[in-house]
Protein backbone atom coordinates (compact mmCIF):
# COMPACT_ATOMS: atom_id res chain seq x y z
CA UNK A 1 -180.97 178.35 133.02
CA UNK A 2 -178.67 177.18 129.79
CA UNK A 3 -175.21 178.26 129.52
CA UNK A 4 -175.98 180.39 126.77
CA UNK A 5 -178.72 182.35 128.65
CA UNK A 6 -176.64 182.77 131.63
CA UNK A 7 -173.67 184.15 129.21
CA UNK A 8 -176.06 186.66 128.35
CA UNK A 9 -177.73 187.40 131.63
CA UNK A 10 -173.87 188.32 132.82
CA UNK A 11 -172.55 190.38 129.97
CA UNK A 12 -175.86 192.15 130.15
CA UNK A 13 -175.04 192.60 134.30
CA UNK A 14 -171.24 193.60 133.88
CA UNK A 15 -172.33 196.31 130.91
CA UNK A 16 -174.80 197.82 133.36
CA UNK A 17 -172.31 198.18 135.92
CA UNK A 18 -169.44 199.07 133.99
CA UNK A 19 -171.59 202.11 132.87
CA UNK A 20 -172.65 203.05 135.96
CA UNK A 21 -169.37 203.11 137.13
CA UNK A 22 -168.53 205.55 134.32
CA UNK A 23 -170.68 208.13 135.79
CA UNK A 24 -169.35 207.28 138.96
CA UNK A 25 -165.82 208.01 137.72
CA UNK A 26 -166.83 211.08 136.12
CA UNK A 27 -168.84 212.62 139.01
CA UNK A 28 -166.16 211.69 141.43
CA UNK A 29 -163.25 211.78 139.84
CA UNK A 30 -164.09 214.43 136.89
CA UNK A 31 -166.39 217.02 139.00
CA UNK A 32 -164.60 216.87 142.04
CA UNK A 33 -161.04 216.99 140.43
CA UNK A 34 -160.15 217.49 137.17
CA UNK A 35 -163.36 219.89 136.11
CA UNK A 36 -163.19 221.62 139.23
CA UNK A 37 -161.81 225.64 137.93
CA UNK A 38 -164.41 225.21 135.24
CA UNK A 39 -167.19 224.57 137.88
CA UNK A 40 -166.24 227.11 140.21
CA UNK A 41 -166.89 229.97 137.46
CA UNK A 42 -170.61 228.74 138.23
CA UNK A 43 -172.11 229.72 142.26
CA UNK A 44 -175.09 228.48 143.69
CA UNK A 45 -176.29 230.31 146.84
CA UNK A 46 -172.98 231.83 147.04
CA UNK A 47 -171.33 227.98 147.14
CA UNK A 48 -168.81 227.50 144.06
CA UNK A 49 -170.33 224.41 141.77
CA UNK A 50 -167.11 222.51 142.16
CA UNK A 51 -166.59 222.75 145.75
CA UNK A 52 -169.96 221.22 146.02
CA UNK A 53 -169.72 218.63 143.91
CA UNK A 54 -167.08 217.37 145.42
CA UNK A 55 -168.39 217.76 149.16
CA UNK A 56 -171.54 216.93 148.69
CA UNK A 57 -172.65 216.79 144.78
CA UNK A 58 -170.96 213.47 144.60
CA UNK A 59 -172.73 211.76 147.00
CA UNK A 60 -176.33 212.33 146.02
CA UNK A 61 -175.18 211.01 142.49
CA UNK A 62 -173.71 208.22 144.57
CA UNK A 63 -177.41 207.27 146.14
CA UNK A 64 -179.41 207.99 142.89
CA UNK A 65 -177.12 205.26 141.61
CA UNK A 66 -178.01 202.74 143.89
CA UNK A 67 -181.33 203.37 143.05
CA UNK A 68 -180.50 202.60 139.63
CA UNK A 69 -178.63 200.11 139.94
CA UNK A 70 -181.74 198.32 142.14
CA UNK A 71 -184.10 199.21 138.91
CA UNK A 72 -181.97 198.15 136.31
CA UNK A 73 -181.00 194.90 138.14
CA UNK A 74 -184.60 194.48 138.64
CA UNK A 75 -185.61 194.79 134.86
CA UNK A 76 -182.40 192.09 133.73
CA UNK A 77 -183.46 189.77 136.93
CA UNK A 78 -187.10 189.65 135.64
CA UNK A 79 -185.89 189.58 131.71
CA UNK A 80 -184.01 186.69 132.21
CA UNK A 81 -186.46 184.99 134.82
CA UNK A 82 -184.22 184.89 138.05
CA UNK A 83 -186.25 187.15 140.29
CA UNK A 84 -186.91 186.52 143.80
C-alpha cells in the first residue's frame, strides 16, 4: 500500500471512531448524566427514561456500536483493499 493510501486509509479509520465515540459520549455521559431531569419527565412501563438509560439504555447503544464499528471497519478494510 503507498504512503499516501495508507494516510488516507487512517484518517478515514480515526474519523469513524472519533464519531462513534461521540455518540458514545453522549449516550453515556449526556443521557445518563447531564440530560437525566429532562428524561425522567418521560416513563416507560412505569421506569423513568433517564434512570434507564443510564442502567441499562447505555449499554445496548454500547453493543449496537460494536456492531457498527465491525460494518464500518469492514466497508474501509475492503475500500482500501486490506481485508482478511
Amino acid at each position: 500500500m503507498s504512503p499516501e493510501k495508507a494516510q488516507a486509509y487512517w484518517k478515514e479509520n480515526i474519523a469513524m471512531i472519533l464519531k462513534l465515540l461521540v455518540v458514545w459520549f453522549v449516550v453515556s455521559f449526556g443521557c445518563g448524566i447531564l440530560f437525566i431531569n429532562e428524561l425522567n419527565a418521560i416513563e416507560i412501563s412505569g421506569v423513568k427514561l433517564g434512570y434507564w438509560f443510564a442502567q441499562q439504555g447505555a449499554i445496548y447503544v454500547f453493543v449496537i456500536l460494536i456492531f457498527v464499528y465491525v460494518k464500518a471497519m469492514t466497508g474501509i478494510d475492503e475500500k482500501y483493499g486490506v481485508h482478511e
